[in-house]
Protein backbone atom coordinates (compact mmCIF):
# COMPACT_ATOMS: atom_id res chain seq x y z
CA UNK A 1 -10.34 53.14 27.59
CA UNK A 2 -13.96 54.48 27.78
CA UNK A 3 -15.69 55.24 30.75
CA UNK A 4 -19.38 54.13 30.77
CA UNK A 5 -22.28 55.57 33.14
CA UNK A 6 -24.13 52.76 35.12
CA UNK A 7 -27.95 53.09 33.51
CA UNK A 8 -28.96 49.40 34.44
CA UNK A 9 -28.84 47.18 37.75
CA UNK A 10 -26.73 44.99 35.47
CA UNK A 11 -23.94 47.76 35.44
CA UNK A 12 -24.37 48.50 39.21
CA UNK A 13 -23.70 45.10 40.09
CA UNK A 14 -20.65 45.41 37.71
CA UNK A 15 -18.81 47.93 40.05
CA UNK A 16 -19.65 45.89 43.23
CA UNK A 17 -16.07 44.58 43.63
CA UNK A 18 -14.40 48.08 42.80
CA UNK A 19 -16.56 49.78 45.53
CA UNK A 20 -16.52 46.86 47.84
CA UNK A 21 -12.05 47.67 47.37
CA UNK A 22 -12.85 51.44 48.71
CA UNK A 23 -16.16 50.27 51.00
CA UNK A 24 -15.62 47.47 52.93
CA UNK A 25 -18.07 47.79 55.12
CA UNK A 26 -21.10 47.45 52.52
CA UNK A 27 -23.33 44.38 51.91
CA UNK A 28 -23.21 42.83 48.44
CA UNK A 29 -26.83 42.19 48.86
CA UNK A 30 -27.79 45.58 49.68
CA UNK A 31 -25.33 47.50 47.21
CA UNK A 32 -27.67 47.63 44.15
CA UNK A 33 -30.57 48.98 46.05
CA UNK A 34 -28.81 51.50 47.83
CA UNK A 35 -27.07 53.03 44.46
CA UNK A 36 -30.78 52.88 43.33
CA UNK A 37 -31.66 55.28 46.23
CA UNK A 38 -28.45 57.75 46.00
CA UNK A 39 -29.53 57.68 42.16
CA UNK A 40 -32.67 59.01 42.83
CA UNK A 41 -31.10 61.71 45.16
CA UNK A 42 -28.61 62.87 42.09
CA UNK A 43 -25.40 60.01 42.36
CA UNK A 44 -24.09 58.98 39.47
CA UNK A 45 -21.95 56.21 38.69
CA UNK A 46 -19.30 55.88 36.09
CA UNK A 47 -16.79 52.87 35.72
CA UNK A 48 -13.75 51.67 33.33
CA UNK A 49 -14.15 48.19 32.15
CA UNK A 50 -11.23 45.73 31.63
CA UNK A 51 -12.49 42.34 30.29
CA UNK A 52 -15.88 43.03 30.50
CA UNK A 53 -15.31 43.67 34.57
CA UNK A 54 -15.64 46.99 35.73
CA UNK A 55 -11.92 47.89 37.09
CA UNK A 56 -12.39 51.21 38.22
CA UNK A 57 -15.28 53.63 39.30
CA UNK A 58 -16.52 57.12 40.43
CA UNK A 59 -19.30 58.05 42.12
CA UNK A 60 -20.39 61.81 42.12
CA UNK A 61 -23.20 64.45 42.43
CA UNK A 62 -23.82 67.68 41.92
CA UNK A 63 -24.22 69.91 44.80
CA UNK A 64 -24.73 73.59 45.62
CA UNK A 65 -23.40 75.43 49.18
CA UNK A 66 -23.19 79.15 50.11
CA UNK A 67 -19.26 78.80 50.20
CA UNK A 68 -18.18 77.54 46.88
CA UNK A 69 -21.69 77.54 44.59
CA UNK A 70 -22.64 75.01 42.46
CA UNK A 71 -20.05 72.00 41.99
CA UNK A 72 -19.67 68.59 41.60
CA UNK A 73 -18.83 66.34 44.62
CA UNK A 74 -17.15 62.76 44.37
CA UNK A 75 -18.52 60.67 46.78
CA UNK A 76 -16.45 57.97 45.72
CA UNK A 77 -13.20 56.63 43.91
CA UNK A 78 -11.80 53.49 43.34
CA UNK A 79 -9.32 50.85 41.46
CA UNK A 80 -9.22 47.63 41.95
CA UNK A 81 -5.77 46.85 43.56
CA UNK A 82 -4.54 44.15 40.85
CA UNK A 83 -4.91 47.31 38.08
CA UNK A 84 -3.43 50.36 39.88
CA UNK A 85 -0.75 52.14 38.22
CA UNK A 86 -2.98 52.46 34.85
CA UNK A 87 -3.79 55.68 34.84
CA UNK A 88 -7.77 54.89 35.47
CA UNK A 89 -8.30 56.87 38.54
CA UNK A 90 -6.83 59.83 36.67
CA UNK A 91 -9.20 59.17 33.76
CA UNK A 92 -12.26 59.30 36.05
CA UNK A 93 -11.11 62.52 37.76
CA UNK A 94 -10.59 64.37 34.23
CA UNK A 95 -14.19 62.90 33.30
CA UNK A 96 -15.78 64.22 36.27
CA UNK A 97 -13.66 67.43 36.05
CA UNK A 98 -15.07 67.67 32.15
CA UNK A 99 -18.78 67.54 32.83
CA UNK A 100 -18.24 70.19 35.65
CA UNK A 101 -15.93 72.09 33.15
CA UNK A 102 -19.28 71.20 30.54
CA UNK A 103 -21.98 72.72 33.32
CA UNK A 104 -20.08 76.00 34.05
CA UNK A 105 -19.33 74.83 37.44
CA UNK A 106 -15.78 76.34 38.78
CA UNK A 107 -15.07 73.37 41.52
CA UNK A 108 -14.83 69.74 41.84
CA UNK A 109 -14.92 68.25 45.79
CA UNK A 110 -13.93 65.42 47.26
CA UNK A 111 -12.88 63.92 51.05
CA UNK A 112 -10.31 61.54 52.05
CA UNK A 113 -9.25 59.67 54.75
CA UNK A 114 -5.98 60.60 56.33
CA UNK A 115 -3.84 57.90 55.87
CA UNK A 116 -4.81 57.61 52.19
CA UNK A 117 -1.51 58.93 50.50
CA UNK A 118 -1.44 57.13 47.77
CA UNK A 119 -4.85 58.83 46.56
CA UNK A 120 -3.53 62.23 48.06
CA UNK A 121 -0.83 62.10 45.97
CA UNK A 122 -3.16 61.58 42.86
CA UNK A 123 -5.54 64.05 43.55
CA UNK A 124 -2.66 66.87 44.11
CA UNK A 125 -1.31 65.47 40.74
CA UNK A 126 -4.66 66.80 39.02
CA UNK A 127 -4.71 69.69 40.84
CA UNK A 128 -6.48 69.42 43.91
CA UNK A 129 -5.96 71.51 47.06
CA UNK A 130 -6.34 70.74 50.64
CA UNK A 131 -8.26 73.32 51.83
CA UNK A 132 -10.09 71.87 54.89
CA UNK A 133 -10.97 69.38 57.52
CA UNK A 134 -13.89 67.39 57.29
CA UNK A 135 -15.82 66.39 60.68
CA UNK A 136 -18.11 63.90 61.70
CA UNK A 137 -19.71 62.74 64.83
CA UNK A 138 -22.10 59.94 65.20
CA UNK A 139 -25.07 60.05 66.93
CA UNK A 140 -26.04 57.21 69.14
């Protein structure tokens, strides 16, 4: 199983229905260009390919904060639901937790939503703590 970095729009568009799984909410039309513009702020995108479809991604950056330094952050993480249970999610955390492991960086982020268990369970599995709450409030 290798895990490939999206350098083209060709592989963007590839991860469209893994993202579109985790991100309902997003446009097909407006996906490419708007991984164009978090690539230009730092994102990075990394999928597994089954078939010559992308079957699971990652999105992440690297970020720095007065509280925990220099780390990486995932903004993103997703199977597709036909290919869960495969052991790719864990694949792209241990990739992600490699290049931060690679950089010298001592923490790996991420958020998720509350009724998520089934990631929460694979995130505590690799070794990830709950160690806050994350709040939002939109502005209107």
């Amino acid at each position: 199983m290798e895990i490939q970095l999206c350098v083209s729009e060709k592989d963007i568009l590839n991860c469209w229905d893994v993202l579109y799984a985790l991100r309902p909410h997003l446009l097909q039309n407006e996906f490419v260009p708007i991984i164009k513009e978090l690539m230009t702020e730092g994102y990075q995108l990394a999928f597994i390919e089954e078939d010559g479809k992308a079957v699971a991604a990652i999105g992440f950056r690297y970020l720095q904060y007065l509280y925990n330094g220099k780390h990486i952050y995932i903004d993103d993480l997703s199977t597709l639901p036909t290919v869960r249970g495969k052991g790719y999610g864990g694949k792209l955390l241990d990739y992600v937790a490699a290049i931060a492991k690679e950089k010298g960086y001592k923490i790996v982020t991420l958020d998720s939503g509350y009724l998520r268990t089934d990631a929460h369970r694979l995130y505590l599995n690799k070794k990830f703590t709950m160690v806050a709450h994350h709040f939002s409030k939109n502005i209107k």
